[in-house]
PDBML (XML) file of the C-alpha atoms, coordinates in Angstrom:
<?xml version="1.0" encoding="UTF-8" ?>
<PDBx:datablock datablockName="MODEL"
   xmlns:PDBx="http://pdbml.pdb.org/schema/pdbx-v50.xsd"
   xmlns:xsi="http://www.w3.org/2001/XMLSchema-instance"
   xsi:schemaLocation="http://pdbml.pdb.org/schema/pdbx-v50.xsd pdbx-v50.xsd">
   <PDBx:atom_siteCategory>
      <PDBx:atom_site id="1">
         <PDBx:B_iso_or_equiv>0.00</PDBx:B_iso_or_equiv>
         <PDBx:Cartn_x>129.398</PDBx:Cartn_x>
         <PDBx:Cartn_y>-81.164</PDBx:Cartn_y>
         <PDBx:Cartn_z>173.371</PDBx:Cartn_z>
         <PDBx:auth_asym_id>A</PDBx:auth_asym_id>
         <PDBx:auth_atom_id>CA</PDBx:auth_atom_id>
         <PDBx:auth_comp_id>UNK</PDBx:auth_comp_id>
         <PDBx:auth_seq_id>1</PDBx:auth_seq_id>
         <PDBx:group_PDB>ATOM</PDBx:group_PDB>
         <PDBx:label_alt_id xsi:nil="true" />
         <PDBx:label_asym_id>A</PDBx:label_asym_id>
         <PDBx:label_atom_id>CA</PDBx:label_atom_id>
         <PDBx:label_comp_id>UNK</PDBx:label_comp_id>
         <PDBx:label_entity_id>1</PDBx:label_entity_id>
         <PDBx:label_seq_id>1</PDBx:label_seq_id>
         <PDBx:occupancy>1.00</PDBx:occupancy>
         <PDBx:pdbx_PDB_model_num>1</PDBx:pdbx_PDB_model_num>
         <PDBx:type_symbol>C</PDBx:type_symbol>
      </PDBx:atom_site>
      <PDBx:atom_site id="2">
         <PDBx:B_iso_or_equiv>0.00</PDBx:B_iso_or_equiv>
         <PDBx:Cartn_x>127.596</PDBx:Cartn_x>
         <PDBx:Cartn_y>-79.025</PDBx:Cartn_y>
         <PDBx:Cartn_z>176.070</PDBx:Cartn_z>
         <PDBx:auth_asym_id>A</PDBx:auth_asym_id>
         <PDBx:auth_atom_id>CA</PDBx:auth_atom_id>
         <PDBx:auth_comp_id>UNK</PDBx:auth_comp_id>
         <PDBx:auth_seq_id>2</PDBx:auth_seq_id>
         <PDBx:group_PDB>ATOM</PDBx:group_PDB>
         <PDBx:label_alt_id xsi:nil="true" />
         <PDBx:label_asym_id>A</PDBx:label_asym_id>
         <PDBx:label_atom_id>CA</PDBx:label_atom_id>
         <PDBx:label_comp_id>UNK</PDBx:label_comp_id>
         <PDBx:label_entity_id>1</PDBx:label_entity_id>
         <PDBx:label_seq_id>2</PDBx:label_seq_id>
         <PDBx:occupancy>1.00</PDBx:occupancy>
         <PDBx:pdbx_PDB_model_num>1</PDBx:pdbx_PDB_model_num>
         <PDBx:type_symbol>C</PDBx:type_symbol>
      </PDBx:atom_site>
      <PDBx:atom_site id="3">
         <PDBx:B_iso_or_equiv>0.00</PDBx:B_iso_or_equiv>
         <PDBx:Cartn_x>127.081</PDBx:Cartn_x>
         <PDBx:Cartn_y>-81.824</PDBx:Cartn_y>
         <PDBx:Cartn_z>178.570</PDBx:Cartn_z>
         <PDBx:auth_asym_id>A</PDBx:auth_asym_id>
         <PDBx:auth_atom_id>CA</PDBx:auth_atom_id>
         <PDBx:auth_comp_id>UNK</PDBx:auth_comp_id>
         <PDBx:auth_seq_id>3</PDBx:auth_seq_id>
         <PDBx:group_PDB>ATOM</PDBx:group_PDB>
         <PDBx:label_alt_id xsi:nil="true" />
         <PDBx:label_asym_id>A</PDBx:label_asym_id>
         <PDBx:label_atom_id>CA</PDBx:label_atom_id>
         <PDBx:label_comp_id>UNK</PDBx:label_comp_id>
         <PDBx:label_entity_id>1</PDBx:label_entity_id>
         <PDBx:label_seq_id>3</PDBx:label_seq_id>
         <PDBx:occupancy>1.00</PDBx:occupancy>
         <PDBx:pdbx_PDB_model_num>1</PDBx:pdbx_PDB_model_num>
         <PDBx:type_symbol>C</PDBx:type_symbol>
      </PDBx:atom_site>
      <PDBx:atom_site id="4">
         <PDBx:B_iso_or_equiv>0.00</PDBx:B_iso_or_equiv>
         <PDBx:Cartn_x>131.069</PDBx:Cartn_x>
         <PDBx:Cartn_y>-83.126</PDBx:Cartn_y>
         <PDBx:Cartn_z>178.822</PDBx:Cartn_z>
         <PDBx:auth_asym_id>A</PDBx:auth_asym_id>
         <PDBx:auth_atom_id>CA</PDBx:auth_atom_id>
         <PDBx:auth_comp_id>UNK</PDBx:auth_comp_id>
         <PDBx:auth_seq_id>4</PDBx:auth_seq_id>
         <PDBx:group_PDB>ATOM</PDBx:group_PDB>
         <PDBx:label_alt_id xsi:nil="true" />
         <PDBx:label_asym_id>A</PDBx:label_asym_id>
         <PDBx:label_atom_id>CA</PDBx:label_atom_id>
         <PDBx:label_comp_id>UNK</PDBx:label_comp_id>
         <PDBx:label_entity_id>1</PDBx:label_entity_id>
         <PDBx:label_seq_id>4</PDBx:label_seq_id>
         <PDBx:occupancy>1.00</PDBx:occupancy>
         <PDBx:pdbx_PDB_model_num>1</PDBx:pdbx_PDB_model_num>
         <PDBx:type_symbol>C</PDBx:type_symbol>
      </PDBx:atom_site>
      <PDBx:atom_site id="5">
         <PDBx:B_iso_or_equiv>0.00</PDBx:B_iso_or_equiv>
         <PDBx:Cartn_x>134.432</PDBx:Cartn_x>
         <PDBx:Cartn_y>-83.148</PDBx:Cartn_y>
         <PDBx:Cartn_z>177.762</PDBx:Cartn_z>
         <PDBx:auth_asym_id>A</PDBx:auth_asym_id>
         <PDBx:auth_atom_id>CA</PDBx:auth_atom_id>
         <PDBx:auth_comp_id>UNK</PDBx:auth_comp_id>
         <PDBx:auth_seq_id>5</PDBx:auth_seq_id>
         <PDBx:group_PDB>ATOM</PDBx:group_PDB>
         <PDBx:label_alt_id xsi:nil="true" />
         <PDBx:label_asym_id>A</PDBx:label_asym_id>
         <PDBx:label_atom_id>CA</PDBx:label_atom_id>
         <PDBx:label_comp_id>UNK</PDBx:label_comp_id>
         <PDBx:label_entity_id>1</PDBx:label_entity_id>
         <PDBx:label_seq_id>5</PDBx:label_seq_id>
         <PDBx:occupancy>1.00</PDBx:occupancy>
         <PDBx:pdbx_PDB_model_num>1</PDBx:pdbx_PDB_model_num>
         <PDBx:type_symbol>C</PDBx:type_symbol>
      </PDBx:atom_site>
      <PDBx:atom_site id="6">
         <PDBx:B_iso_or_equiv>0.00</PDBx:B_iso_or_equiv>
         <PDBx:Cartn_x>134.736</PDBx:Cartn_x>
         <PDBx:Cartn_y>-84.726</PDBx:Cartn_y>
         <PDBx:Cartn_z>174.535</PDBx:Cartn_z>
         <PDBx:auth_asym_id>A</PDBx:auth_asym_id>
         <PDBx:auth_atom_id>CA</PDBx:auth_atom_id>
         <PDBx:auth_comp_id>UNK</PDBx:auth_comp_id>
         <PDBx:auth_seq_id>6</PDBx:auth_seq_id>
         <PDBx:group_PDB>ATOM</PDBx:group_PDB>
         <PDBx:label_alt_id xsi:nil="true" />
         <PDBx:label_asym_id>A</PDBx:label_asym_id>
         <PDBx:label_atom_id>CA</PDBx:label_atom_id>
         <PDBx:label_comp_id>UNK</PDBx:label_comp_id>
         <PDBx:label_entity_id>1</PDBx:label_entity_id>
         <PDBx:label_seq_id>6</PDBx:label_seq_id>
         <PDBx:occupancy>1.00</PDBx:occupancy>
         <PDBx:pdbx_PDB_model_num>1</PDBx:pdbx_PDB_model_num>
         <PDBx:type_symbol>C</PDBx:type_symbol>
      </PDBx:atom_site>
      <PDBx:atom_site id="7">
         <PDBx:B_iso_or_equiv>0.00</PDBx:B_iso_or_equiv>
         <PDBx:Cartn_x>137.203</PDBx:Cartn_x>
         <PDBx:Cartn_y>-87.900</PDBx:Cartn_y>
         <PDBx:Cartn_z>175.028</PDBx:Cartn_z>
         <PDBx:auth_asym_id>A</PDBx:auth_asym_id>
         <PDBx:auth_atom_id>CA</PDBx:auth_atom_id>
         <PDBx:auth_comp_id>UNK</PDBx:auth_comp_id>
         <PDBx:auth_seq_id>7</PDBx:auth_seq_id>
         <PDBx:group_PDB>ATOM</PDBx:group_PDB>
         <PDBx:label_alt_id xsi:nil="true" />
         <PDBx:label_asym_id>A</PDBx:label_asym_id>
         <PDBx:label_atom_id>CA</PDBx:label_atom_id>
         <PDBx:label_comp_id>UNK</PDBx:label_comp_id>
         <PDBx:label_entity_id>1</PDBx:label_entity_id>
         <PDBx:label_seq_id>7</PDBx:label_seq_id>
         <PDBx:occupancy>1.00</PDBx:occupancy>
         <PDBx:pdbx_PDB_model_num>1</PDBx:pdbx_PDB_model_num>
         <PDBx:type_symbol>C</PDBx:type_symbol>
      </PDBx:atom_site>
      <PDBx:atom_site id="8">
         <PDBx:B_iso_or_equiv>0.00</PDBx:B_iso_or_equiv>
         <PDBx:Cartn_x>137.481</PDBx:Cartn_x>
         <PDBx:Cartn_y>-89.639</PDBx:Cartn_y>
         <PDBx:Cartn_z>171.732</PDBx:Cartn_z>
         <PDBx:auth_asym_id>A</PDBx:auth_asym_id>
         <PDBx:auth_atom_id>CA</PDBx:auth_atom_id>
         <PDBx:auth_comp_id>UNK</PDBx:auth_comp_id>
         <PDBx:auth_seq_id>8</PDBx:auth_seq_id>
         <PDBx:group_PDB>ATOM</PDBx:group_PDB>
         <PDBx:label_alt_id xsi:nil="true" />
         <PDBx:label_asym_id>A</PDBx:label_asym_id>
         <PDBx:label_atom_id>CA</PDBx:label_atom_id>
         <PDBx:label_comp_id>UNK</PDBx:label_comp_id>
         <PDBx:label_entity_id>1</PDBx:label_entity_id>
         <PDBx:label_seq_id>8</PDBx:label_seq_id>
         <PDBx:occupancy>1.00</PDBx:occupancy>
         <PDBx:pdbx_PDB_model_num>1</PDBx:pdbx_PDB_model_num>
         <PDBx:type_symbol>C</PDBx:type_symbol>
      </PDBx:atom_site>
      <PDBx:atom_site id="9">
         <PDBx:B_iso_or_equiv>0.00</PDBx:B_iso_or_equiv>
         <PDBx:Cartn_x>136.759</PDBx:Cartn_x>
         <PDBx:Cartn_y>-88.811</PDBx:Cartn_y>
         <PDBx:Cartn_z>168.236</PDBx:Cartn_z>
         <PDBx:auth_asym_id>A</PDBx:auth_asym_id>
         <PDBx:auth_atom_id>CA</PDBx:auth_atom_id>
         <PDBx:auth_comp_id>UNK</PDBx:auth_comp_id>
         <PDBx:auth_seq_id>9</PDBx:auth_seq_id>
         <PDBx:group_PDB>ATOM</PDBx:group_PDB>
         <PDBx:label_alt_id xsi:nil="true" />
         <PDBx:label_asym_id>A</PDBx:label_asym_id>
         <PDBx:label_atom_id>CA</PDBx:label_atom_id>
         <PDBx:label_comp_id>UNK</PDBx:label_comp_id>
         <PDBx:label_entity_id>1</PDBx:label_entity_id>
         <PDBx:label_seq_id>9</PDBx:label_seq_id>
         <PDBx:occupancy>1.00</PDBx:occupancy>
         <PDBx:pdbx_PDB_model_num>1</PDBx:pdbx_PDB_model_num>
         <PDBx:type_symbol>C</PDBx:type_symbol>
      </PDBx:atom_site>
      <PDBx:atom_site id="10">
         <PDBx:B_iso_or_equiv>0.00</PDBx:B_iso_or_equiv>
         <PDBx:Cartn_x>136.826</PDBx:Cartn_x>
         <PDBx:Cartn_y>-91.451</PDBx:Cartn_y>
         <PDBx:Cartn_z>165.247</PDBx:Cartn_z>
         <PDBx:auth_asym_id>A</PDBx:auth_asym_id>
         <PDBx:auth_atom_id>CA</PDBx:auth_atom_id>
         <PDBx:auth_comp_id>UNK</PDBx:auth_comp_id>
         <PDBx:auth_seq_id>10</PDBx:auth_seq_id>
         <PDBx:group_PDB>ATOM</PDBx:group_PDB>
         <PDBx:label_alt_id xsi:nil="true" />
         <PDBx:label_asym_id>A</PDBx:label_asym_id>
         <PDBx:label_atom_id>CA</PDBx:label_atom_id>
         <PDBx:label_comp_id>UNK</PDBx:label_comp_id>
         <PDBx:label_entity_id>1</PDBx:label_entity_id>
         <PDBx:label_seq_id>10</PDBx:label_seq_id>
         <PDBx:occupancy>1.00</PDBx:occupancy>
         <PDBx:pdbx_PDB_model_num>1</PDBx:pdbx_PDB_model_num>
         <PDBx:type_symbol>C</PDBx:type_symbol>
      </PDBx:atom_site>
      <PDBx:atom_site id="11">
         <PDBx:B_iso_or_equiv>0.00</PDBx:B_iso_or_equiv>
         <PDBx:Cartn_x>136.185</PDBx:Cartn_x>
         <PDBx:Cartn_y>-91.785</PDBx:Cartn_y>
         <PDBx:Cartn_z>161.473</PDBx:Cartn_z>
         <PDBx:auth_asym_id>A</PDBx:auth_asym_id>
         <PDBx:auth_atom_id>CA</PDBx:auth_atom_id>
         <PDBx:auth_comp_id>UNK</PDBx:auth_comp_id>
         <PDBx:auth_seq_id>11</PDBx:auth_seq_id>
         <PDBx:group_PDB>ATOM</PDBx:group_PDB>
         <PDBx:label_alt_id xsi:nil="true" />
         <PDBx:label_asym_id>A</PDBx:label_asym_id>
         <PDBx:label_atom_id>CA</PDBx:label_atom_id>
         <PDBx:label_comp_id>UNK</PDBx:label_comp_id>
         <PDBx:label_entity_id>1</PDBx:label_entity_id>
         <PDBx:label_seq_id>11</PDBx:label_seq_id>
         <PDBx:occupancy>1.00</PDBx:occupancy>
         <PDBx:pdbx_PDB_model_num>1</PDBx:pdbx_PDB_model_num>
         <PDBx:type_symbol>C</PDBx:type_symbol>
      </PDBx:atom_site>
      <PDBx:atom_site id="12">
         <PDBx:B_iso_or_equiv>0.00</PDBx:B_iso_or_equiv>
         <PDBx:Cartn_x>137.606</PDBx:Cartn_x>
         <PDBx:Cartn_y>-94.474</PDBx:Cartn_y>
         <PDBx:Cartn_z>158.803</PDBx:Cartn_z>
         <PDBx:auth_asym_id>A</PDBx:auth_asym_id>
         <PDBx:auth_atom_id>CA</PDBx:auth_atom_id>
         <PDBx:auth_comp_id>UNK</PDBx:auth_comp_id>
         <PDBx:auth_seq_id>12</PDBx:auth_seq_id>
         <PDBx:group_PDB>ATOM</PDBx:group_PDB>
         <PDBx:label_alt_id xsi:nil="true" />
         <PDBx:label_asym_id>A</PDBx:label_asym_id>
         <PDBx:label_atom_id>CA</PDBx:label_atom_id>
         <PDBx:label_comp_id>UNK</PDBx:label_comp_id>
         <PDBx:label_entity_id>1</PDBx:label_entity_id>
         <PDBx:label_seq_id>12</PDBx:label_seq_id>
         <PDBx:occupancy>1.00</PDBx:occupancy>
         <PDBx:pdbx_PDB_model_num>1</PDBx:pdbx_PDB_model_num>
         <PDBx:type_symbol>C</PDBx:type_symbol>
      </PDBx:atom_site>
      <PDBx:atom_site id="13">
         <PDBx:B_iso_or_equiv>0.00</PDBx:B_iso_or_equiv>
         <PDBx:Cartn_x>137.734</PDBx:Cartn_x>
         <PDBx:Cartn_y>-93.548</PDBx:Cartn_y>
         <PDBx:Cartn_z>155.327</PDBx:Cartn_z>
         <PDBx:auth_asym_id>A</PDBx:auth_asym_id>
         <PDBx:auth_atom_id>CA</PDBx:auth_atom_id>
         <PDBx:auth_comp_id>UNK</PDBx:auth_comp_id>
         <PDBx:auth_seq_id>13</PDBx:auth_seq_id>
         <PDBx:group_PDB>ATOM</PDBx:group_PDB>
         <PDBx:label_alt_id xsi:nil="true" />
         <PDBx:label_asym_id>A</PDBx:label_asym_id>
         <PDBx:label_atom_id>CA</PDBx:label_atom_id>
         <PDBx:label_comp_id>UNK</PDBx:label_comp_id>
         <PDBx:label_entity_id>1</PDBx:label_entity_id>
         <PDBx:label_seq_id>13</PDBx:label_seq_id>
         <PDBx:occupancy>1.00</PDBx:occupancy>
         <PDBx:pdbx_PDB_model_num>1</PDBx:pdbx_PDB_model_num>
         <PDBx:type_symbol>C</PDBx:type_symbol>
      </PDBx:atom_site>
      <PDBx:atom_site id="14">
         <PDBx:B_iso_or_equiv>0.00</PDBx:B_iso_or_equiv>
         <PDBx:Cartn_x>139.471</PDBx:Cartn_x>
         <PDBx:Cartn_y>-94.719</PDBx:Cartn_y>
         <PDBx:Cartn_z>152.209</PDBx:Cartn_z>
         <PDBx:auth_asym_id>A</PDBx:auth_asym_id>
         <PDBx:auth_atom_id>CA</PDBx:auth_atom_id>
         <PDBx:auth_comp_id>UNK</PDBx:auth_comp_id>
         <PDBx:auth_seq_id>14</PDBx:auth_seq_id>
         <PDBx:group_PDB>ATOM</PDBx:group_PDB>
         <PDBx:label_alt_id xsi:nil="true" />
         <PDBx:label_asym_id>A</PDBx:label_asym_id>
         <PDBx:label_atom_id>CA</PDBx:label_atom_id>
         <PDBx:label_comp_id>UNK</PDBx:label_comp_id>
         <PDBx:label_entity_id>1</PDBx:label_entity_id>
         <PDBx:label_seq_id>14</PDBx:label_seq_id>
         <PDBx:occupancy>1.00</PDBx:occupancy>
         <PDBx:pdbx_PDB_model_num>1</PDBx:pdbx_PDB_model_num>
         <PDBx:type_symbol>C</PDBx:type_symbol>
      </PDBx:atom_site>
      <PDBx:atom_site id="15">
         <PDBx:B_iso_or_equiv>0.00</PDBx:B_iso_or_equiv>
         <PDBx:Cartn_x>142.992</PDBx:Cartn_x>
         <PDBx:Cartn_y>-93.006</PDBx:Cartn_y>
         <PDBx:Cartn_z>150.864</PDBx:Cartn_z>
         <PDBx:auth_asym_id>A</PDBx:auth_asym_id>
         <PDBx:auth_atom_id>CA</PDBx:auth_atom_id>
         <PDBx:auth_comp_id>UNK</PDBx:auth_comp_id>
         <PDBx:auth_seq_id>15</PDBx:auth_seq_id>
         <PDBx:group_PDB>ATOM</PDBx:group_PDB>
         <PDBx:label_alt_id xsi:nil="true" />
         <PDBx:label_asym_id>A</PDBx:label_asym_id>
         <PDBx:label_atom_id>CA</PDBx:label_atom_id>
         <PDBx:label_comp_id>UNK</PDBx:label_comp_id>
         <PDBx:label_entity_id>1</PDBx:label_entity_id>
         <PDBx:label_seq_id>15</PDBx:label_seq_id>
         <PDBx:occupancy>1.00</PDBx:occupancy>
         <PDBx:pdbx_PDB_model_num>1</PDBx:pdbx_PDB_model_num>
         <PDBx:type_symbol>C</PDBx:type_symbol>
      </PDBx:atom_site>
      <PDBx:atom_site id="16">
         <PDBx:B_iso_or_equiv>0.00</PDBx:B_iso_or_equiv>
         <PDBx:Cartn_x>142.063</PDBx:Cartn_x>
         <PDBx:Cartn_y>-91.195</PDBx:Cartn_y>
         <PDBx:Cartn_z>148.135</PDBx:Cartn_z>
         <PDBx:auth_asym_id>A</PDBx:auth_asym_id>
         <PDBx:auth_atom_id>CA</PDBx:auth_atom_id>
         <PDBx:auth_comp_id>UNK</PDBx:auth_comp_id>
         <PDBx:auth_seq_id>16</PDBx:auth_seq_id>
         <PDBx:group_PDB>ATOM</PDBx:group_PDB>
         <PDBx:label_alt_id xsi:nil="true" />
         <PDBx:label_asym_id>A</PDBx:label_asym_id>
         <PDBx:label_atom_id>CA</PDBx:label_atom_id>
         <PDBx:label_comp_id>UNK</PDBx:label_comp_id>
         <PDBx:label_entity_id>1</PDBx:label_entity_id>
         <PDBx:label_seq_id>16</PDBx:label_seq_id>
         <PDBx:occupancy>1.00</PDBx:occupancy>
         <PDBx:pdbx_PDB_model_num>1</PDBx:pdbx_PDB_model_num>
         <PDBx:type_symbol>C</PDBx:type_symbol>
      </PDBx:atom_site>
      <PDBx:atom_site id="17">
         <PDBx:B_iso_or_equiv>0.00</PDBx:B_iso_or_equiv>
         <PDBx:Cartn_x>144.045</PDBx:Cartn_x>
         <PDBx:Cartn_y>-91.117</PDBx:Cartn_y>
         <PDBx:Cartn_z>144.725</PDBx:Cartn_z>
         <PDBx:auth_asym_id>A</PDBx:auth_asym_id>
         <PDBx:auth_atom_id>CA</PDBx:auth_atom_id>
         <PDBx:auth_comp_id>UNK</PDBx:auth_comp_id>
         <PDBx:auth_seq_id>17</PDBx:auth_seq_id>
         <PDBx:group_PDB>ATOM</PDBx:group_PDB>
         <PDBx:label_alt_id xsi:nil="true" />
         <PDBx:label_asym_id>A</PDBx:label_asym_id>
         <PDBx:label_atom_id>CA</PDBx:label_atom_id>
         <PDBx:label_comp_id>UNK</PDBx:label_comp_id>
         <PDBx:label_entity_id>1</PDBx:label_entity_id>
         <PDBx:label_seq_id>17</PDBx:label_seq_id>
         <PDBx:occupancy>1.00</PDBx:occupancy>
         <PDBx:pdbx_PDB_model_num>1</PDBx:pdbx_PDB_model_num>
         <PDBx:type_symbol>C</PDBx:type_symbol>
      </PDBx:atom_site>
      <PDBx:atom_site id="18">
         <PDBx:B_iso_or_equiv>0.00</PDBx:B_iso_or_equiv>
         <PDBx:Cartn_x>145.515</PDBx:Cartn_x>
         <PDBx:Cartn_y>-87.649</PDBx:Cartn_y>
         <PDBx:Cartn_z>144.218</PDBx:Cartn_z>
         <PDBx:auth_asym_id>A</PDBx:auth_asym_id>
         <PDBx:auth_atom_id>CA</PDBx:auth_atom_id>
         <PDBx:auth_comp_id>UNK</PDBx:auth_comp_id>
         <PDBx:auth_seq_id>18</PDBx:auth_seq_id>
         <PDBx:group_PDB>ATOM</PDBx:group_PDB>
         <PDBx:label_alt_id xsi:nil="true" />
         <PDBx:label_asym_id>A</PDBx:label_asym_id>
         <PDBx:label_atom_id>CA</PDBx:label_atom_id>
         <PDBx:label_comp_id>UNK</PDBx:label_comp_id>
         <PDBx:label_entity_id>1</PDBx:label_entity_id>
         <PDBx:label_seq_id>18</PDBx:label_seq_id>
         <PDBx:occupancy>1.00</PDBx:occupancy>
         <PDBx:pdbx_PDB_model_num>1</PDBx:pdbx_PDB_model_num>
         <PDBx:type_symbol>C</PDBx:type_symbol>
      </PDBx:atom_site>
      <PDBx:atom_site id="19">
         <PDBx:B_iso_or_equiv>0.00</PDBx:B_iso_or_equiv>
         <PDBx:Cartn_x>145.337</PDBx:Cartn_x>
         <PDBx:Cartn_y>-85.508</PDBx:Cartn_y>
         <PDBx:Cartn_z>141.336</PDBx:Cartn_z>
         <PDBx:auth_asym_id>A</PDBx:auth_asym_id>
         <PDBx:auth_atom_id>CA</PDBx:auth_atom_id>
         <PDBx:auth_comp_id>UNK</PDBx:auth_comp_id>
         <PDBx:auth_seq_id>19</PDBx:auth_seq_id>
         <PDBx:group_PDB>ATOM</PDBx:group_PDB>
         <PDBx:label_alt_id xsi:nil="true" />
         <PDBx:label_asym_id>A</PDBx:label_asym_id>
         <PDBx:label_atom_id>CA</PDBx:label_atom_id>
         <PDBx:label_comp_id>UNK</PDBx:label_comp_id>
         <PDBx:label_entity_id>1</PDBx:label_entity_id>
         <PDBx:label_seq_id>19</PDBx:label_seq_id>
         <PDBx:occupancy>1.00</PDBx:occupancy>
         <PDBx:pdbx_PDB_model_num>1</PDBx:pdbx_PDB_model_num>
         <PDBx:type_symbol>C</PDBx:type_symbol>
      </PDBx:atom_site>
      <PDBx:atom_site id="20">
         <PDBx:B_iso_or_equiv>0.00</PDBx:B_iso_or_equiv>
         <PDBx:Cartn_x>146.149</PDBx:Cartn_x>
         <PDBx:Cartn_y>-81.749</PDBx:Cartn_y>
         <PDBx:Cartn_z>140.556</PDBx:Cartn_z>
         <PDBx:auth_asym_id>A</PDBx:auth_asym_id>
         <PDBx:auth_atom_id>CA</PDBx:auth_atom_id>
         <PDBx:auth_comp_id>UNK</PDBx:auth_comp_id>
         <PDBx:auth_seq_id>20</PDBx:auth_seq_id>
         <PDBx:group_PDB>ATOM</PDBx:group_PDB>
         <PDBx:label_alt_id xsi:nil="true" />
         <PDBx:label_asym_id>A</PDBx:label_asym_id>
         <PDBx:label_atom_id>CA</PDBx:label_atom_id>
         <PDBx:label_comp_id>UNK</PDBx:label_comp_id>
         <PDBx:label_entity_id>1</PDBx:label_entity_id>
         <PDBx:label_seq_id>20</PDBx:label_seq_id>
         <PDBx:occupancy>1.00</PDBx:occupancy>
         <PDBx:pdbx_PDB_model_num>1</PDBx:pdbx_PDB_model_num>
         <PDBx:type_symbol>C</PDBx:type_symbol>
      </PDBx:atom_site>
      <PDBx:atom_site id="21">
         <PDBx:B_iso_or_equiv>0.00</PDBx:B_iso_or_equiv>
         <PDBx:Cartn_x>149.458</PDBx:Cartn_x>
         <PDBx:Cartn_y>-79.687</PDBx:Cartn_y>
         <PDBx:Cartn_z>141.365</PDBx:Cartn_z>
         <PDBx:auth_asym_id>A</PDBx:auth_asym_id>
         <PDBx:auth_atom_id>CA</PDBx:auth_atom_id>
         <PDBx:auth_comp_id>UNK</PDBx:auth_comp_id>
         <PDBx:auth_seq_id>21</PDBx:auth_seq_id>
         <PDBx:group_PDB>ATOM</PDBx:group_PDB>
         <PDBx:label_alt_id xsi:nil="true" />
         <PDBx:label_asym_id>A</PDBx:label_asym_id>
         <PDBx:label_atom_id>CA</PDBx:label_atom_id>
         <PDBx:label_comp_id>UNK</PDBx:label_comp_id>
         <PDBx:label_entity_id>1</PDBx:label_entity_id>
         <PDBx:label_seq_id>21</PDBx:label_seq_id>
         <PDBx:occupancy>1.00</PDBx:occupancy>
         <PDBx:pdbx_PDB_model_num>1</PDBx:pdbx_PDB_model_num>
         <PDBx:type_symbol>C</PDBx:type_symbol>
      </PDBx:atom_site>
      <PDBx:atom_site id="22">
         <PDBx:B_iso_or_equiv>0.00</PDBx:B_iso_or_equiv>
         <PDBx:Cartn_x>152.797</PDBx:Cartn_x>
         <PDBx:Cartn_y>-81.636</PDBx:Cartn_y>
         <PDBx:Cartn_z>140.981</PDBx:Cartn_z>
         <PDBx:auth_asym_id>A</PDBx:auth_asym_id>
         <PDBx:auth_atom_id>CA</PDBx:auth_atom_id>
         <PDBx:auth_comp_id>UNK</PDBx:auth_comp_id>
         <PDBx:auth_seq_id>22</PDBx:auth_seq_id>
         <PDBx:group_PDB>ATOM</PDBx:group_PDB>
         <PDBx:label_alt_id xsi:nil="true" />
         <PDBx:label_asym_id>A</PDBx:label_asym_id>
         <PDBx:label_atom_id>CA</PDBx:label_atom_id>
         <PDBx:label_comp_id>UNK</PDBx:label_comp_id>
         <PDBx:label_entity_id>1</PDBx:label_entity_id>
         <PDBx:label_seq_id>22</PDBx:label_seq_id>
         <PDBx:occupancy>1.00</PDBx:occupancy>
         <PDBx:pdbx_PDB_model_num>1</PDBx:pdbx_PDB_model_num>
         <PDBx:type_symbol>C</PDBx:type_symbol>
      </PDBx:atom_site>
      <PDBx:atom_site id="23">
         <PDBx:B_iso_or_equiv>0.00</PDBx:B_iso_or_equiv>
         <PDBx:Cartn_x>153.895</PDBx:Cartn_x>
         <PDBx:Cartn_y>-80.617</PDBx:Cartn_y>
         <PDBx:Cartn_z>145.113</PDBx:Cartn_z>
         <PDBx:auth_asym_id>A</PDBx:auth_asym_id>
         <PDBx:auth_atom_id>CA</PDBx:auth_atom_id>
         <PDBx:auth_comp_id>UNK</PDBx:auth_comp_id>
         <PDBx:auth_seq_id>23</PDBx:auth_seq_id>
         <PDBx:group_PDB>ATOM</PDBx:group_PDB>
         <PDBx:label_alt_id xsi:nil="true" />
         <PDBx:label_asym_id>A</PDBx:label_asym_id>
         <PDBx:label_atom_id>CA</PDBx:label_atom_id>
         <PDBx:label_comp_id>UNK</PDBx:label_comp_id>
         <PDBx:label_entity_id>1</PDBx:label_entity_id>
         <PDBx:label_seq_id>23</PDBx:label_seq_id>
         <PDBx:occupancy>1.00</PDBx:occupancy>
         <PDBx:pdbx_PDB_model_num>1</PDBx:pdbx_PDB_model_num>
         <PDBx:type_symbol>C</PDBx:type_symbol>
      </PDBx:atom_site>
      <PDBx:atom_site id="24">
         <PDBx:B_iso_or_equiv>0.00</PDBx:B_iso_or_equiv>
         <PDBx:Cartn_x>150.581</PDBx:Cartn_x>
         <PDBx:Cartn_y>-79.903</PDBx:Cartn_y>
         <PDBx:Cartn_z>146.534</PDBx:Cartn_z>
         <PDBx:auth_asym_id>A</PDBx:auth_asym_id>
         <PDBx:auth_atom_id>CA</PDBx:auth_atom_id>
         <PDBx:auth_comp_id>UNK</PDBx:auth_comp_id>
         <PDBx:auth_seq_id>24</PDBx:auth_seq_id>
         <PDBx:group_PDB>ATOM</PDBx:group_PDB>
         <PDBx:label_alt_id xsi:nil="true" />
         <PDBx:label_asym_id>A</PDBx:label_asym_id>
         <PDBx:label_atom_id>CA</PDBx:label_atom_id>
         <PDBx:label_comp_id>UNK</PDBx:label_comp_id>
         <PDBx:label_entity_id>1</PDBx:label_entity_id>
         <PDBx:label_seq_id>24</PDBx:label_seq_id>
         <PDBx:occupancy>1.00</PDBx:occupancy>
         <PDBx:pdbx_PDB_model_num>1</PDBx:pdbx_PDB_model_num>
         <PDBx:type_symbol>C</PDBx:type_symbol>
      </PDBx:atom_site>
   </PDBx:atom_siteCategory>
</PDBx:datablock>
């Protein structure tokens, strides 16, 4: 933002199922 302070900030999502590295 140029014009103000930024004050909030949100996003949904969905958890994702993992995959990959055993401990990543």
């Amino acid at each position: 933002s140029t014009s103000a302070p930024v004050t909030s900030i949100t996003a949904s999502f969905t958890i994702p199922t993992l995959s990959g590295q055993a401990g990543s």
